[in-house]
Protein backbone atom coordinates (compact mmCIF):
# COMPACT_ATOMS: atom_id res chain seq x y z
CA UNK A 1 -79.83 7.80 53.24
CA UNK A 2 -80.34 4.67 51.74
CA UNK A 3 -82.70 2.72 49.04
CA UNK A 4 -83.36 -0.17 47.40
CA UNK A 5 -81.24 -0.98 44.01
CA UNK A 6 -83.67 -0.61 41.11
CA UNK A 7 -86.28 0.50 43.44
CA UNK A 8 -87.57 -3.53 43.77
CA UNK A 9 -90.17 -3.45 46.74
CA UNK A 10 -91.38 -6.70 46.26
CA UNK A 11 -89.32 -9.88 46.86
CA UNK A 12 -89.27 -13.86 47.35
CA UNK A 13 -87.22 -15.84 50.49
CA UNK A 14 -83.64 -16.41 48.86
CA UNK A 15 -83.94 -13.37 46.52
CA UNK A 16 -80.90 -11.25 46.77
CA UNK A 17 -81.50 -7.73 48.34
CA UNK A 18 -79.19 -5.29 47.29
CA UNK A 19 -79.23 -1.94 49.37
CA UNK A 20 -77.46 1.68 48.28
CA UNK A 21 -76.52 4.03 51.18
CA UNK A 22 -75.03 7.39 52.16
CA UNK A 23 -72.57 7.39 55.13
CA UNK A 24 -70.83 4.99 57.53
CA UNK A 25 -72.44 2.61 59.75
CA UNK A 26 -74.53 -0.57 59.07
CA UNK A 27 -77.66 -2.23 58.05
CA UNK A 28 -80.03 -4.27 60.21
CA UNK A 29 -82.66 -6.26 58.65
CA UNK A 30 -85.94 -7.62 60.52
CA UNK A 31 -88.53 -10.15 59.18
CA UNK A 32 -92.30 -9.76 58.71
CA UNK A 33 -92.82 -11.60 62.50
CA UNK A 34 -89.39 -8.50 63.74
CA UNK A 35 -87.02 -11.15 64.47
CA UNK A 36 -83.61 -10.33 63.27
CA UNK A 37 -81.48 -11.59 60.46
CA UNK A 38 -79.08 -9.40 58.87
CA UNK A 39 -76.03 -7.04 60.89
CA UNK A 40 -73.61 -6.51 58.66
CA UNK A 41 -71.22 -3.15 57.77
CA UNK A 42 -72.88 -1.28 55.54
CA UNK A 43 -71.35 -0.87 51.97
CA UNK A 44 -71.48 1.42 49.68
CA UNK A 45 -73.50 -1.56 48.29
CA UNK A 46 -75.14 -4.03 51.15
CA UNK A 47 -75.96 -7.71 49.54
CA UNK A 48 -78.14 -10.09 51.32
CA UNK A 49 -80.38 -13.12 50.88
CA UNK A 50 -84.24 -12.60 52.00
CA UNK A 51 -85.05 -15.23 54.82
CA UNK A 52 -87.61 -15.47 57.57
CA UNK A 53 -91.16 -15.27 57.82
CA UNK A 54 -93.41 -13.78 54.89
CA UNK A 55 -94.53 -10.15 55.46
CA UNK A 56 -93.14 -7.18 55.27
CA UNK A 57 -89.16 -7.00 56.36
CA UNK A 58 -87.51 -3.45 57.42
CA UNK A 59 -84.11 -2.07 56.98
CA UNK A 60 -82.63 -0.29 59.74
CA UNK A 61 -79.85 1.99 58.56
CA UNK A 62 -77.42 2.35 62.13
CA UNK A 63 -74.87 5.12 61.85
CA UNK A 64 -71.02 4.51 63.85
CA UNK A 65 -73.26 5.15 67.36
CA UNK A 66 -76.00 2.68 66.92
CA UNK A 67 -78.33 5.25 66.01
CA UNK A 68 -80.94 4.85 63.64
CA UNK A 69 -80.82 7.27 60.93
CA UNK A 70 -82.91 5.83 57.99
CA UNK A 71 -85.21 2.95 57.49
CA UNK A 72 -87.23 1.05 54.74
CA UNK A 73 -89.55 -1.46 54.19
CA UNK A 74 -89.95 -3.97 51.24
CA UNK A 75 -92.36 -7.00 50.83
CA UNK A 76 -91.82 -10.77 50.75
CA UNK A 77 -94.51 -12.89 49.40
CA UNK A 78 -94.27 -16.07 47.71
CA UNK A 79 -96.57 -18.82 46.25
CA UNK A 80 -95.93 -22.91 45.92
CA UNK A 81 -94.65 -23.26 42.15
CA UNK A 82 -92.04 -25.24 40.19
CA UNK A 83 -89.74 -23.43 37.35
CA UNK A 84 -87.47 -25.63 34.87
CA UNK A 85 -86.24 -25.61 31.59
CA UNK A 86 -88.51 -27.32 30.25
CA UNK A 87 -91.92 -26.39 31.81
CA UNK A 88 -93.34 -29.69 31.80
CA UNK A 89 -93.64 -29.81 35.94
CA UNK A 90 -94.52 -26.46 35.83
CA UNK A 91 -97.51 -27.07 33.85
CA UNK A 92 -98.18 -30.48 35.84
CA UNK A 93 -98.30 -28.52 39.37
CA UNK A 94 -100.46 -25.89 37.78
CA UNK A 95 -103.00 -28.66 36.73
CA UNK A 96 -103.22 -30.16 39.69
CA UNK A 97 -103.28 -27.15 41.50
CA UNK A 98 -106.40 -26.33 39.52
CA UNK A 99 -108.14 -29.79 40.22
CA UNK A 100 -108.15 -28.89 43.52
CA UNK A 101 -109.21 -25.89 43.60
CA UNK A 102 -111.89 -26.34 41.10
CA UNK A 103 -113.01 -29.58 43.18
CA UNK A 104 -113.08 -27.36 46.17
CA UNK A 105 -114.91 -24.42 44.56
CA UNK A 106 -117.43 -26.34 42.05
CA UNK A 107 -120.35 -24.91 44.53
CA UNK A 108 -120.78 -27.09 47.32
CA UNK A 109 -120.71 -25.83 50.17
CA UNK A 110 -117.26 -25.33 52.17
CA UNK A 111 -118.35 -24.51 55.49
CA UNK A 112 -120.05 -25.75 58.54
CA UNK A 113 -121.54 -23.43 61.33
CA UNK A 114 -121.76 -25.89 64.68
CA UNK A 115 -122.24 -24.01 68.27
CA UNK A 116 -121.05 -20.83 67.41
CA UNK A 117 -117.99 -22.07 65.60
CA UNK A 118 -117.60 -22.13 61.66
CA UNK A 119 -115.39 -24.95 60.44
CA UNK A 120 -113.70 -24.76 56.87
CA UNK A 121 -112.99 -28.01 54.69
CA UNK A 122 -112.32 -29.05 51.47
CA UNK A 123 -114.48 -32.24 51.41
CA UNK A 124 -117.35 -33.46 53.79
CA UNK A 125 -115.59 -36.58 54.10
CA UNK A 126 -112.76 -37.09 56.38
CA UNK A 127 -110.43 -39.20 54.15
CA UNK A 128 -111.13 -36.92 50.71
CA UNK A 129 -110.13 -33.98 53.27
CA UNK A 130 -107.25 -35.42 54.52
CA UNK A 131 -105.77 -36.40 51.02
CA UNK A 132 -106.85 -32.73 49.86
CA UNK A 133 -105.08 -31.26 52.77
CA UNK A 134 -101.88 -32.88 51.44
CA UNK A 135 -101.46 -31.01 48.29
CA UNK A 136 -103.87 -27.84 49.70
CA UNK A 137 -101.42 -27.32 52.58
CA UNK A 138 -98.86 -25.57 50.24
CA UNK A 139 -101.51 -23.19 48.90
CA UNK A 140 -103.98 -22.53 51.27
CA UNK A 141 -103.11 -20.73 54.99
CA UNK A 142 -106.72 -22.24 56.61
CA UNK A 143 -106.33 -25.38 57.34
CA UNK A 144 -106.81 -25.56 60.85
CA UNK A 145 -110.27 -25.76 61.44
CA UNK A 146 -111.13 -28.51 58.97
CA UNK A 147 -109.21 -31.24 61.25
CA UNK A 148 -111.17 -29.39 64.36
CA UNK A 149 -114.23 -30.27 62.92
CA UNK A 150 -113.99 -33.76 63.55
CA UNK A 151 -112.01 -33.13 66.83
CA UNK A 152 -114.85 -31.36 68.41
CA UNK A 153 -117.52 -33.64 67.58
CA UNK A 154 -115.90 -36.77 68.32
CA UNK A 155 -117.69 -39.60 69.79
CA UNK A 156 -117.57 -40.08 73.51
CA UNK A 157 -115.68 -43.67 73.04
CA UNK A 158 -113.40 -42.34 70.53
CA UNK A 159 -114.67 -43.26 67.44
CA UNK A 160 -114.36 -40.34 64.66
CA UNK A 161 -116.81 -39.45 62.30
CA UNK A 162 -116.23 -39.99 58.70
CA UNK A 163 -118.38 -37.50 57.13
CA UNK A 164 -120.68 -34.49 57.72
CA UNK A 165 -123.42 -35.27 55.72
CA UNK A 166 -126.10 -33.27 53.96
CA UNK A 167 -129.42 -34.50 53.87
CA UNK A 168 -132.42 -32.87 50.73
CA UNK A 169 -134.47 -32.30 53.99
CA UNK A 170 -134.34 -32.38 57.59
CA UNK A 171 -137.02 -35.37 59.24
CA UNK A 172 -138.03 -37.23 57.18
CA UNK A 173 -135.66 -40.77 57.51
CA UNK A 174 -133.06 -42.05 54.79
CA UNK A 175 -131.76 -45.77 54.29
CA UNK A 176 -128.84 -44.56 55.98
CA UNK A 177 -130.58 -43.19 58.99
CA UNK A 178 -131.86 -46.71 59.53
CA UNK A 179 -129.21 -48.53 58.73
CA UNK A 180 -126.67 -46.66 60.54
CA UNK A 181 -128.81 -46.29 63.82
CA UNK A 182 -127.54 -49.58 64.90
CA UNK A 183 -123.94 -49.18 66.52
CA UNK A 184 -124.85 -45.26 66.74
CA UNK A 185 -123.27 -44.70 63.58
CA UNK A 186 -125.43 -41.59 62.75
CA UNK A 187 -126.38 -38.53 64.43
CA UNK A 188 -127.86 -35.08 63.71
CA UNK A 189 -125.59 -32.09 63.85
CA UNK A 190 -126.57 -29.85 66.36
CA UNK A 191 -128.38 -26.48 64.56
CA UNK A 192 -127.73 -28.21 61.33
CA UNK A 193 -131.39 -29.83 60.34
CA UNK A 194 -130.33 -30.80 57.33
CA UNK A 195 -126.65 -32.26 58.15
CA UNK A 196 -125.93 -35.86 59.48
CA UNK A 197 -122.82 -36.98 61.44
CA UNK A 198 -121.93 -40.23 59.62
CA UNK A 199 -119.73 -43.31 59.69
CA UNK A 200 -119.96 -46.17 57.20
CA UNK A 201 -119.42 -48.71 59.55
CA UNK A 202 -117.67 -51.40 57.51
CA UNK A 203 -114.78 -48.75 57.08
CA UNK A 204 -111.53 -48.78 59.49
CA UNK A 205 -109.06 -46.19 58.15
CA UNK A 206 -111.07 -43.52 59.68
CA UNK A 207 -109.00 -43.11 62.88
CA UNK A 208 -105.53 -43.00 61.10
CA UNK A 209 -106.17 -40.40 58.88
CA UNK A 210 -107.36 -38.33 61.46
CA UNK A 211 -104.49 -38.53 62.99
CA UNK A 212 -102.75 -38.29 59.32
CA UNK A 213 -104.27 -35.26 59.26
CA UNK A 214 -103.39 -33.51 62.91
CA UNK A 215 -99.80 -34.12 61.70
CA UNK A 216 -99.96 -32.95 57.95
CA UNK A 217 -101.56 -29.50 59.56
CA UNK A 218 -99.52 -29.37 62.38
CA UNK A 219 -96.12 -29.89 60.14
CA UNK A 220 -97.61 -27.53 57.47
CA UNK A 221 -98.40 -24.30 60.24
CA UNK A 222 -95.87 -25.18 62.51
CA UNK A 223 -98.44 -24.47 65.53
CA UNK A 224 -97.31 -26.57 68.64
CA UNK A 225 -99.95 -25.57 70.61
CA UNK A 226 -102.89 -26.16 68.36
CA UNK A 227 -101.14 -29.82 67.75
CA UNK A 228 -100.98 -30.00 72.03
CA UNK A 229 -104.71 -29.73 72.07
CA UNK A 230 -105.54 -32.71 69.53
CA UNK A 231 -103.68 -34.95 71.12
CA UNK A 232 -105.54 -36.45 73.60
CA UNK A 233 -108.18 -36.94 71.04
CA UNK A 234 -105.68 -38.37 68.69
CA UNK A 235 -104.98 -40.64 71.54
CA UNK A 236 -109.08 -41.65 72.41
CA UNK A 237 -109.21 -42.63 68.62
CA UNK A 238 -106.31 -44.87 68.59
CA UNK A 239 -107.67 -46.44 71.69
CA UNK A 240 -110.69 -47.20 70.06
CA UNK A 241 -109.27 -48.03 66.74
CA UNK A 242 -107.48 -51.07 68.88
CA UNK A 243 -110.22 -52.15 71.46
CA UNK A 244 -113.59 -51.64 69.62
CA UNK A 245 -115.76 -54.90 68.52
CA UNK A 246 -116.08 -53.07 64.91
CA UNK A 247 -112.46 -53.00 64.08
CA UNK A 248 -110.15 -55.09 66.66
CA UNK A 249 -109.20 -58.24 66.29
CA UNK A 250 -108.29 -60.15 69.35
CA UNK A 251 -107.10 -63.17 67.32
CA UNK A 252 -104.54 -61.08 65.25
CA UNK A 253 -104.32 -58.04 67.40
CA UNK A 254 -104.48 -56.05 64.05
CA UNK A 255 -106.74 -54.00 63.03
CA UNK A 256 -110.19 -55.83 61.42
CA UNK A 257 -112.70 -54.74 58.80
CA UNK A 258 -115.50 -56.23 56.19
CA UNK A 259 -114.68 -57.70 53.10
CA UNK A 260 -114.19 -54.55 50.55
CA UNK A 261 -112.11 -53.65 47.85
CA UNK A 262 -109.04 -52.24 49.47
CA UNK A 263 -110.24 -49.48 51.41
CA UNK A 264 -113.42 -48.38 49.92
CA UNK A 265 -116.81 -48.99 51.84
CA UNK A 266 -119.09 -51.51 50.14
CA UNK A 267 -118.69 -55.83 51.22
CA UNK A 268 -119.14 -58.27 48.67
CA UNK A 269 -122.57 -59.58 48.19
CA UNK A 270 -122.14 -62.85 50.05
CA UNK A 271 -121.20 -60.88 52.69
CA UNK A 272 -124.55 -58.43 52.66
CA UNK A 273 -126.51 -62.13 52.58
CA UNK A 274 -124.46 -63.66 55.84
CA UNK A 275 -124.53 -60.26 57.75
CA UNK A 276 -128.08 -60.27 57.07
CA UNK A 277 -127.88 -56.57 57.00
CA UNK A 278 -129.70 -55.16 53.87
CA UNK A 279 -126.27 -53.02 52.70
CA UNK A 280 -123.39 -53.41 51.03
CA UNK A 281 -121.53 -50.91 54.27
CA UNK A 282 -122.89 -51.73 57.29
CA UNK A 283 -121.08 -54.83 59.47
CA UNK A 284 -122.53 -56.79 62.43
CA UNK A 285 -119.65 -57.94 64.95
CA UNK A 286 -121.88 -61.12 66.33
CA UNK A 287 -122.84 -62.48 62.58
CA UNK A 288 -120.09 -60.81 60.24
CA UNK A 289 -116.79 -62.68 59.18
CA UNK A 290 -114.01 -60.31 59.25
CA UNK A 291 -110.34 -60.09 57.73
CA UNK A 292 -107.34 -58.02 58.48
CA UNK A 293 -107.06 -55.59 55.47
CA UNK A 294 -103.12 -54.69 55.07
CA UNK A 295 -103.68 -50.76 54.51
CA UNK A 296 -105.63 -49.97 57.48
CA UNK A 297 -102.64 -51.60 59.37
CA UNK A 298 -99.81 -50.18 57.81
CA UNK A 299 -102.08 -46.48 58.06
CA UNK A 300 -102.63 -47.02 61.46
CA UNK A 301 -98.48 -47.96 62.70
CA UNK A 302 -97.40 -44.83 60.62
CA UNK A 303 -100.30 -42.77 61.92
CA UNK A 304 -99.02 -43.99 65.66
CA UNK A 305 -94.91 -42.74 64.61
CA UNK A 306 -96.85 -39.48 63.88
CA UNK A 307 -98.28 -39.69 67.30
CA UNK A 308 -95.45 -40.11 69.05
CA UNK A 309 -93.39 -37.72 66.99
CA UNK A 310 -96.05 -35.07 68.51
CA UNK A 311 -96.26 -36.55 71.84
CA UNK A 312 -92.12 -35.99 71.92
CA UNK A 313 -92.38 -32.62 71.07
CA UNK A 314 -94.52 -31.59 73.67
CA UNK A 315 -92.65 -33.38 76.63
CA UNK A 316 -94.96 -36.53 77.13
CA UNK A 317 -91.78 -39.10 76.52
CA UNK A 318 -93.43 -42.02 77.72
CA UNK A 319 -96.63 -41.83 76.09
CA UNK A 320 -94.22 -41.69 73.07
CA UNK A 321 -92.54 -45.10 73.53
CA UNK A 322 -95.99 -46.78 73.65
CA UNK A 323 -97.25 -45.73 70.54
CA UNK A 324 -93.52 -46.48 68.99
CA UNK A 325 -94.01 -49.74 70.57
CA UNK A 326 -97.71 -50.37 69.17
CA UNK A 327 -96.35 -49.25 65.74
CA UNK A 328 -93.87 -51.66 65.13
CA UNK A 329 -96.08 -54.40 66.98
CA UNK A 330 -98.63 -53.61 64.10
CA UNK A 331 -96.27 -54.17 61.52
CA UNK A 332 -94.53 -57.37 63.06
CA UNK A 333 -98.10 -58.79 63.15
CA UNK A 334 -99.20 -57.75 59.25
CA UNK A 335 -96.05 -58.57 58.08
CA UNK A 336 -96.61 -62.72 59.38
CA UNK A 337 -99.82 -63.19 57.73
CA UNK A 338 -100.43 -60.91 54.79
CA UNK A 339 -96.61 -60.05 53.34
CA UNK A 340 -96.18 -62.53 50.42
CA UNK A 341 -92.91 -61.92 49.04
CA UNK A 342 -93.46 -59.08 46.65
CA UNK A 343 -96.69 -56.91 47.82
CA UNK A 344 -99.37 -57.24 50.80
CA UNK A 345 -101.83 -59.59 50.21
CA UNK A 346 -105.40 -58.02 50.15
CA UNK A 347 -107.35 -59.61 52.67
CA UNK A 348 -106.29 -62.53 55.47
CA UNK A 349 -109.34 -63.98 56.77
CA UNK A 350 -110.09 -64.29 60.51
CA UNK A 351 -111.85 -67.42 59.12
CA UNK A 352 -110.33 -69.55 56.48
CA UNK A 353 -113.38 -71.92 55.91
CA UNK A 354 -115.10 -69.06 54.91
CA UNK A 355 -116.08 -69.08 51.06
CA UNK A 356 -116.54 -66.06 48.27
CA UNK A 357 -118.53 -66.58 44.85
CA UNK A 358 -115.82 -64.11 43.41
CA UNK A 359 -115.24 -66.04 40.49
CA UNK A 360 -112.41 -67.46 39.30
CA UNK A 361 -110.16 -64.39 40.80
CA UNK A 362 -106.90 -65.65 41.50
CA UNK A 363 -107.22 -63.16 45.22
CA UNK A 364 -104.22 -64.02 46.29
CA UNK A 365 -102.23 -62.75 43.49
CA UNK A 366 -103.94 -59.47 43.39
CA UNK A 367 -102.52 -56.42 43.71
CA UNK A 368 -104.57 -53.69 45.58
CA UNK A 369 -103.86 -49.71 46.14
CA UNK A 370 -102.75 -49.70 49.20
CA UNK A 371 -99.70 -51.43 48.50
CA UNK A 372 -98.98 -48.34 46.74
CA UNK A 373 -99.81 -46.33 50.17
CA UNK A 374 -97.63 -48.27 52.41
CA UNK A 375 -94.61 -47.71 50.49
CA UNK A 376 -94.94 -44.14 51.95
CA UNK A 377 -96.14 -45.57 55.76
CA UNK A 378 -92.46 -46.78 57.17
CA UNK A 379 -92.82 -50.24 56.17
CA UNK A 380 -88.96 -51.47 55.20
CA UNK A 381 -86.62 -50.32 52.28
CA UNK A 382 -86.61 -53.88 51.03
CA UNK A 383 -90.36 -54.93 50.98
CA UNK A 384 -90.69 -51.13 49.51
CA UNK A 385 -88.61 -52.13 46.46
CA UNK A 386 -90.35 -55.82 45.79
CA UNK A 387 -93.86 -53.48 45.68
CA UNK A 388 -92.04 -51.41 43.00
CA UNK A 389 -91.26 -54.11 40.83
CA UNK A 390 -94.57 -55.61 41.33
CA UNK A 391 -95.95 -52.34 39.75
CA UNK A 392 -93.35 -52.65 37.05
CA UNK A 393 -93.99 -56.00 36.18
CA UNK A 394 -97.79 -55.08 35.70
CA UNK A 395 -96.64 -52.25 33.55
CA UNK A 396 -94.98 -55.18 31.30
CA UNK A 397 -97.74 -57.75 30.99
CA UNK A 398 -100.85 -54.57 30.79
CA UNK A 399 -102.30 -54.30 27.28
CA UNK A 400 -101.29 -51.39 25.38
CA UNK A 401 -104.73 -49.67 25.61
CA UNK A 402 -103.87 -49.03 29.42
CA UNK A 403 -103.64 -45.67 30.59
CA UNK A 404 -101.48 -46.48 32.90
CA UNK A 405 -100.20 -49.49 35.79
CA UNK A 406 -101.99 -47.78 38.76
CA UNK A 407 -104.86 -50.13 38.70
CA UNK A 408 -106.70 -49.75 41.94
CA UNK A 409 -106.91 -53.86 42.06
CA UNK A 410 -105.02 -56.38 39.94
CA UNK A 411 -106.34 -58.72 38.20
CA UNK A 412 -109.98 -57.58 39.57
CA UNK A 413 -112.75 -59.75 40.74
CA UNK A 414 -114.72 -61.39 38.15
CA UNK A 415 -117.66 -60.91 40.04
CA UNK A 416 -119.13 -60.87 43.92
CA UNK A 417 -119.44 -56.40 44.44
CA UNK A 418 -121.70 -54.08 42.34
CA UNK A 419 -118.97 -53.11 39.92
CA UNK A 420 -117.91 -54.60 36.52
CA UNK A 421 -114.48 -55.64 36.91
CA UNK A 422 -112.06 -52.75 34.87
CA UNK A 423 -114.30 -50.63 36.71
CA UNK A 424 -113.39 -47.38 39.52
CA UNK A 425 -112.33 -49.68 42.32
CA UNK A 426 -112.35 -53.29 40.71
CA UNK A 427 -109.29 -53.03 38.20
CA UNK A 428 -109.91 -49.50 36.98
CA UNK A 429 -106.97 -47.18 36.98
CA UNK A 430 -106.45 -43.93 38.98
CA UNK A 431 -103.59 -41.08 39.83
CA UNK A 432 -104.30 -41.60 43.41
CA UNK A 433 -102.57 -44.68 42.81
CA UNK A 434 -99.85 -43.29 40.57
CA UNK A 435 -98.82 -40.54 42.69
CA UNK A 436 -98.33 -42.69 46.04
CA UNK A 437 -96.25 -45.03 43.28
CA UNK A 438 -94.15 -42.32 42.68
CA UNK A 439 -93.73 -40.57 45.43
CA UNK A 440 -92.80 -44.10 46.74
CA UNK A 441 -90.51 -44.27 43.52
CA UNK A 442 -88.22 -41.11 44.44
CA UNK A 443 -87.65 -42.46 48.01
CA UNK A 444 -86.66 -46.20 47.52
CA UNK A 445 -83.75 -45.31 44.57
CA UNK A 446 -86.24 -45.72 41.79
CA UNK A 447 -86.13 -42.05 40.74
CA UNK A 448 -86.15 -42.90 36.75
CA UNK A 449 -89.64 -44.81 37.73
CA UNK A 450 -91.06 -41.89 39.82
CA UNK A 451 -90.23 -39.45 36.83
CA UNK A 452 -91.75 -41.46 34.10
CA UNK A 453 -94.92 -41.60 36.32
CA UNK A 454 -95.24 -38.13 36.47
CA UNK A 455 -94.19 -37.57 32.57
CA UNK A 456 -97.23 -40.84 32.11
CA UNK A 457 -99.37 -38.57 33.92
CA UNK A 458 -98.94 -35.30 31.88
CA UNK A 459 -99.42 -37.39 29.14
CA UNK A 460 -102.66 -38.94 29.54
CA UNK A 461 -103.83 -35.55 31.21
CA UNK A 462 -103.14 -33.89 28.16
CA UNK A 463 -104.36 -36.26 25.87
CA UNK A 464 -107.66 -36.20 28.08
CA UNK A 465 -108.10 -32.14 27.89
């Protein structure tokens, strides 16, 4: 009674369906979760567009008396992927799709058995999963339990866990079991003798990418009531985030840390020597001298929008007007002491009379990642643009050997951390920086900038292959 035209069983959403039938009547057309989408007369020739979920959709052929007198079935399936004319996006996506996965299948292992339940994730720490889950979410259908895993085991004052840890053997003690003891920054993982709960303790960004990543999963699946159930966790961890000794501070009412590079989790040395604490990532509240770090701030208001956004959703209004509130509190704060002109300025000091040996570093004129981040974390149109031509300008004054104008710090310290300056985090120059820039690019009216990013990028990838 009726058929598919050119016997196509197989299509993509949008893909025109074109259907052949026998008789009066009309077509019906259900999606792979049965909700409805097409009722139309039927044609000699029916024409529609495939919508709906992914599965497999049927077509209910309804003669003048609603009856059913034929039906078929045809598959929709699809897969993230970019086609132009010129397949140079096309073969960009593909290559980062393939750093991912390769990254995520290179042998390590991928999941963790705690209690009875087995937990999926891409990397065993938090952040690396989070920014995984970003570009994973449009691939991979799992993605659920690798936010859980750090919901469950949550400290009991909030505090989340930034990685699961595994240890060559299962008693005897490492540097960080010792160090990390103090402030009950390390734990074993229950049935896992050879796996460590860990959290570098000089770190603060912890607790808004969690949340980061309860929203990225939650706007990926589309699941209200898995988001529901991490919220009051999300909440506990912004709680702590903003009351803790580790990471508050009362004098700024931002959020605090060490003295890194940017985000990463090593102090300078003068700082290992007056914390008198043997590593470069451990902090002591009662002899440490802390600063407010721009990116955990700006991570932390954006992460709280997210929050509310949820806590909207599922009815809880006024929860959502504090975190709103807290938000833009967060960013009136930062925006007094560290906003400059043109970028965030790395580090304010809770302490100005404290001194560096960093050389002669001209700090205040450097240029760190996260500037990069925050022009993708709310902060305002305007400040968004002066970080752009900050980046710009670098591109203009960089020497010609330069892969690139996503240096990770700019100009980098001449000395006072482990690394050679031009080196990973002190002045080298990554992607994860570029593709923040761009992305950043496309939304504040600098599209021309975001695309010659991305062609940079395909560049030096290819050059590097």
């Amino acid at each position: 009674m009726i058929k598919l035209k050119n016997n196509e069983n197989i299509f993509k959403p949008l893909d025109k369906v074109e259907i052949e039938k026998v008789g009066r009547g009309k077509i019906v057309v259900y999606d792979g979760e049965v909700r409805k989408y097409v009722e139309s007369d039927a044609g000699d020739i029916t024409q529609f567009m495939v919508s709906g979920s992914l599965g497999n959709h049927i077509v209910f052929y309804l003669d003048e008396n609603d009856k059913i007198q034929d039906k078929i079935t045809f598959k929709v399936d699809c897969k993230t992927e970019i086609k132009e004319n010129t397949g140079k996006y096309e073969t960009l996506l593909n290559r980062l799709y393939n750093t991912l996965y390769q990254d995520w299948t290179k042998g390590y292992t991928k999941f963790l058995r705690i209690r009875g339940k087995q937990y999926k994730y891409y990397v065993s720490w938090l952040r690396d999963h989070v920014h995984a889950l970003k570009g994973m979410k449009y691939w991979d259908s799992d993605i659920k339990t690798g936010i859980e895993l750090y919901s469950d085991s949550q400290r009991e004052d909030g505090m989340i866990w930034d990685k699961c840890k595994e240890m060559c053997h299962s008693e005897k003690q490492t540097w960080r079991d010792i160090e990390f003891a103090r402030g009950d920054f390390v734990r074993k993982i229950p049935g896992n003798p050879t796996r460590r709960w860990m959290r570098i303790p000089v770190e603060n960004d912890v607790e808004f990418l969690y949340l980061e990543g309860i929203y990225y999963t939650w706007k990926a699946c589309g699941d209200d009531q898995w988001m529901e159930e991490q919220l009051d966790n999300a909440i506990k961890a912004v709680q702590y985030s903003t009351s803790d000794d580790y990471r508050w501070s009362d004098k700024y009412q931002l959020l605090k840390r060490g003295y890194t590079i940017d985000t990463w989790d090593f102090q300078s040395a003068d700082d290992v020597k007056r914390n008198s604490t043997g590593t470069i990532m451990r902090i002591n509240p009662e002899t440490g001298e802390f600063n407010i770090f721009y990116g955990d701030n700006t991570g932390m208001a954006v992460s709280c929008e997210y929050l509310a956004e949820m806590l909207r959703v599922v009815g809880r209004e006024n929860e959502a007007e504090k975190y709103e509130k807290l938000a833009n509190n967060l960013r009136d704060r930062l925006n007094k002491i560290s906003w400059n002109g043109n970028f965030y300025t790395h580090m304010v000091p809770e302490n100005p009379d404290v001194k560096r040996d960093l050389g002669d570093t001209p700090t205040e004129k450097q240029v760190t990642l996260s500037n990069a981040y925050s022009l993708n974390r709310g902060i305002e149109h305007n400040k968004c643009v002066e970080i752009i031509k900050t980046y710009q300008k670098i591109k203009e004054e960089m020497p010609e050997s330069s892969p690139g104008e996503w240096y990770n710090c700019y100009p980098p310290f001449e000395k006072g951390f482990h690394l050679d300056k031009w080196e990973y985090m002190n002045g080298g120059v990554s992607t994860i920086t570029a593709g923040e820039l761009a992305r950043g690019a496309f939304e504040h009216g600098y599209e021309k900038y975001g695309v010659d990013i991305l062609q940079d990028i395909q560049c030096k990838v290819k050059i590097l292959q």
